[in-house]
C-alpha atoms as a PDB file:
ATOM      1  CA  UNK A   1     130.790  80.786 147.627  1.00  0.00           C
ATOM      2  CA  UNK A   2     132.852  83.684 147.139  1.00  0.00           C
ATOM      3  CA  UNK A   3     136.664  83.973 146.180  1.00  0.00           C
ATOM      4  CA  UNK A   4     138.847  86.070 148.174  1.00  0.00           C
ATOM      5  CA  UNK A   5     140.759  89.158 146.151  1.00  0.00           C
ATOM      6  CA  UNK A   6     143.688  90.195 147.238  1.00  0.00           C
ATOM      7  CA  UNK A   7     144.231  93.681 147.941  1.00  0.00           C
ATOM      8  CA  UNK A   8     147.447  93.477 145.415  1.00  0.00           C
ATOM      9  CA  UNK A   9     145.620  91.654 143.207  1.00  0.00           C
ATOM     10  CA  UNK A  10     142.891  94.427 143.436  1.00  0.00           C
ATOM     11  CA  UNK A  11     145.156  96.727 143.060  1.00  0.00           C
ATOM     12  CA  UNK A  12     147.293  95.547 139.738  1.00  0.00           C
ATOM     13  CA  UNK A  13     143.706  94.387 138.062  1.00  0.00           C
ATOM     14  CA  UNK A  14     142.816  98.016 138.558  1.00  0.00           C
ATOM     15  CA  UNK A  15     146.176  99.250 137.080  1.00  0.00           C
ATOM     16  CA  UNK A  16     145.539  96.767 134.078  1.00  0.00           C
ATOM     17  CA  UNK A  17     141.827  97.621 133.137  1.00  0.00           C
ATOM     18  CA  UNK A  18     143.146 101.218 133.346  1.00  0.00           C
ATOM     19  CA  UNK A  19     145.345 100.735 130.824  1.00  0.00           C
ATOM     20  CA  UNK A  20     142.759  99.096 128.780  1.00  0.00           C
ATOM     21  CA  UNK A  21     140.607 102.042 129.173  1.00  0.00           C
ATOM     22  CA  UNK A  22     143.037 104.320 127.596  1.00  0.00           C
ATOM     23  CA  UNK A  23     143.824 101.626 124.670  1.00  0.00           C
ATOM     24  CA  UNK A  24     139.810 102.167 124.380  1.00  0.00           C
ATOM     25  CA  UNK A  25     140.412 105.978 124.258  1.00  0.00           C
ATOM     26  CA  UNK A  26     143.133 105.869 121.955  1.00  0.00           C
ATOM     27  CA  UNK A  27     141.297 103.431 119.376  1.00  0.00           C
ATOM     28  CA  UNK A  28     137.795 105.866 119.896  1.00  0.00           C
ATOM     29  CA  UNK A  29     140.223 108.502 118.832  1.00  0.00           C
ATOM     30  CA  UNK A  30     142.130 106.614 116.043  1.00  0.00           C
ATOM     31  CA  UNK A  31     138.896 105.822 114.374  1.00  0.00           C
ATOM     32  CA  UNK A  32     136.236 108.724 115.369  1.00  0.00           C
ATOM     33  CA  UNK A  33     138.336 111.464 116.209  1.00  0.00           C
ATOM     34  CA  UNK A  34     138.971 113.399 119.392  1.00  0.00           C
ATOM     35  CA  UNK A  35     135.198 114.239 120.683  1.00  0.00           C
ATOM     36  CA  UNK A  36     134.395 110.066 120.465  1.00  0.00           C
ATOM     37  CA  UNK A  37     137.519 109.784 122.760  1.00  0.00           C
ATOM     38  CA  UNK A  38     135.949 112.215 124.978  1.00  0.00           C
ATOM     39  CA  UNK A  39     133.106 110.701 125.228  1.00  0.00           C
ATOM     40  CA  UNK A  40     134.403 107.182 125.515  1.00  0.00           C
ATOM     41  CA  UNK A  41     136.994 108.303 128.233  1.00  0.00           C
ATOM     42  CA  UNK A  42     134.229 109.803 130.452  1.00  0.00           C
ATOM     43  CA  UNK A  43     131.762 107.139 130.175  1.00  0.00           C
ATOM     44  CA  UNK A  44     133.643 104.294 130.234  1.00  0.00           C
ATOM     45  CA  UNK A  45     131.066 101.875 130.472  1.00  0.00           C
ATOM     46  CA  UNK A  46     128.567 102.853 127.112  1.00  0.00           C
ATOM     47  CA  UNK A  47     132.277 103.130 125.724  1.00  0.00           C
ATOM     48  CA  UNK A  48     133.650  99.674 126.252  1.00  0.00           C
ATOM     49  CA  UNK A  49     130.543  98.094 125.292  1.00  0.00           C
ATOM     50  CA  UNK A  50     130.090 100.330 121.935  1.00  0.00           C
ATOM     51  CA  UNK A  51     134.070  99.571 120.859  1.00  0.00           C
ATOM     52  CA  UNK A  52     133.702  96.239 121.965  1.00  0.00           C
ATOM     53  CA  UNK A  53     131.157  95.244 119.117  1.00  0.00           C
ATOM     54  CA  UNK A  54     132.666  98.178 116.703  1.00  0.00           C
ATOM     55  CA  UNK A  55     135.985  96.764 116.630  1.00  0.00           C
ATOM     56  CA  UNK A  56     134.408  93.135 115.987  1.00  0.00           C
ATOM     57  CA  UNK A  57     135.846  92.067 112.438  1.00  0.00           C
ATOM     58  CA  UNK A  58     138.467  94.321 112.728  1.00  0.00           C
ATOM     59  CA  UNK A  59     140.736  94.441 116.000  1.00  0.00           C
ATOM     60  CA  UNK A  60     140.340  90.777 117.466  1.00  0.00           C
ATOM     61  CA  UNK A  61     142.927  90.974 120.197  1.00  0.00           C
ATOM     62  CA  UNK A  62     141.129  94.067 121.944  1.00  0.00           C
ATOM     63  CA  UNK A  63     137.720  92.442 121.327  1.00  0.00           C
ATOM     64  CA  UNK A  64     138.859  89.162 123.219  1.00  0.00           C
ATOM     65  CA  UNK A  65     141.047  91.404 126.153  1.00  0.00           C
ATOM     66  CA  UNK A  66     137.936  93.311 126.617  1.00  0.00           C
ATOM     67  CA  UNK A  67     135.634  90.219 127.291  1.00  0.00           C
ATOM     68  CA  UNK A  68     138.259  89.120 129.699  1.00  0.00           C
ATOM     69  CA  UNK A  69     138.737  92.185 131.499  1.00  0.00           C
ATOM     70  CA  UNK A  70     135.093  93.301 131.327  1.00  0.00           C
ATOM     71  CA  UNK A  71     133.915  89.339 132.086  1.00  0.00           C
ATOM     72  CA  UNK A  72     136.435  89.941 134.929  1.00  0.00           C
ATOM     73  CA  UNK A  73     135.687  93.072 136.360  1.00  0.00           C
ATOM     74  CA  UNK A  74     132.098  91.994 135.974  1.00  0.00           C
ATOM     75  CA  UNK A  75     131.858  89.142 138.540  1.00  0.00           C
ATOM     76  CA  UNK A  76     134.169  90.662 140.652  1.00  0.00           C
ATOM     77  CA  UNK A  77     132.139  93.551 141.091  1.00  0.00           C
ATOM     78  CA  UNK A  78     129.250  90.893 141.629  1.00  0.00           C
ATOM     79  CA  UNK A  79     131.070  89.345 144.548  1.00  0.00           C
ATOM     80  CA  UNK A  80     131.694  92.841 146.310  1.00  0.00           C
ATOM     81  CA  UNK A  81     128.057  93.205 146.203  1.00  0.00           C
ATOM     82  CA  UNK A  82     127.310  90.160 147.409  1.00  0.00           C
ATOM     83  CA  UNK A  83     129.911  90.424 150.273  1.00  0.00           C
ATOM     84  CA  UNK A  84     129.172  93.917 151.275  1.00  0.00           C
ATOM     85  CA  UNK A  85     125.161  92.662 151.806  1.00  0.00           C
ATOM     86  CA  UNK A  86     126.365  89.711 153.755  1.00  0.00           C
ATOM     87  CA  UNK A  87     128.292  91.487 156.459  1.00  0.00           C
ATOM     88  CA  UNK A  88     126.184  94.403 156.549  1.00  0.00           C
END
């Protein structure tokens, strides 16, 4: 059973994990300097996941916003797969 997404909805989760992903950029650059950021910003995925356990012990809102977001974004992506195979 899938859930229905709004378009809107879509749209402002996509503005919101945005914005995470440059609070991810900004912390890669606040603690690694300006080539981590780099990195981080254009491969968002291996970034998220790397400052998600770095900042463990140290930055506990962003490690619990990015399990939500990434948790999220996670089985939503799971349900557009599993809609796109079902009415294709």
């Amino acid at each position: 059973m899938s859930h229905y997404l709004s378009p809107k909805t879509f749209r402002i989760f996509k503005l919101i994990y945005t914005s995470f992903h440059f609070w991810t950029v900004f912390i890669a650059y606040k603690e690694s300097g300006i080539l981590t950021a780099l990195v981080t910003f254009f491969i968002p995925l291996l970034g998220e996941i790397y400052w998600f356990f770095a900042m463990m012990g140290e930055n506990w809102i962003y490690v619990i916003i990015s399990a939500i977001a990434n948790l999220y974004a996670f089985i939503t992506w799971l349900e557009y797969e599993k809609d796109k195979e079902y009415f294709h």
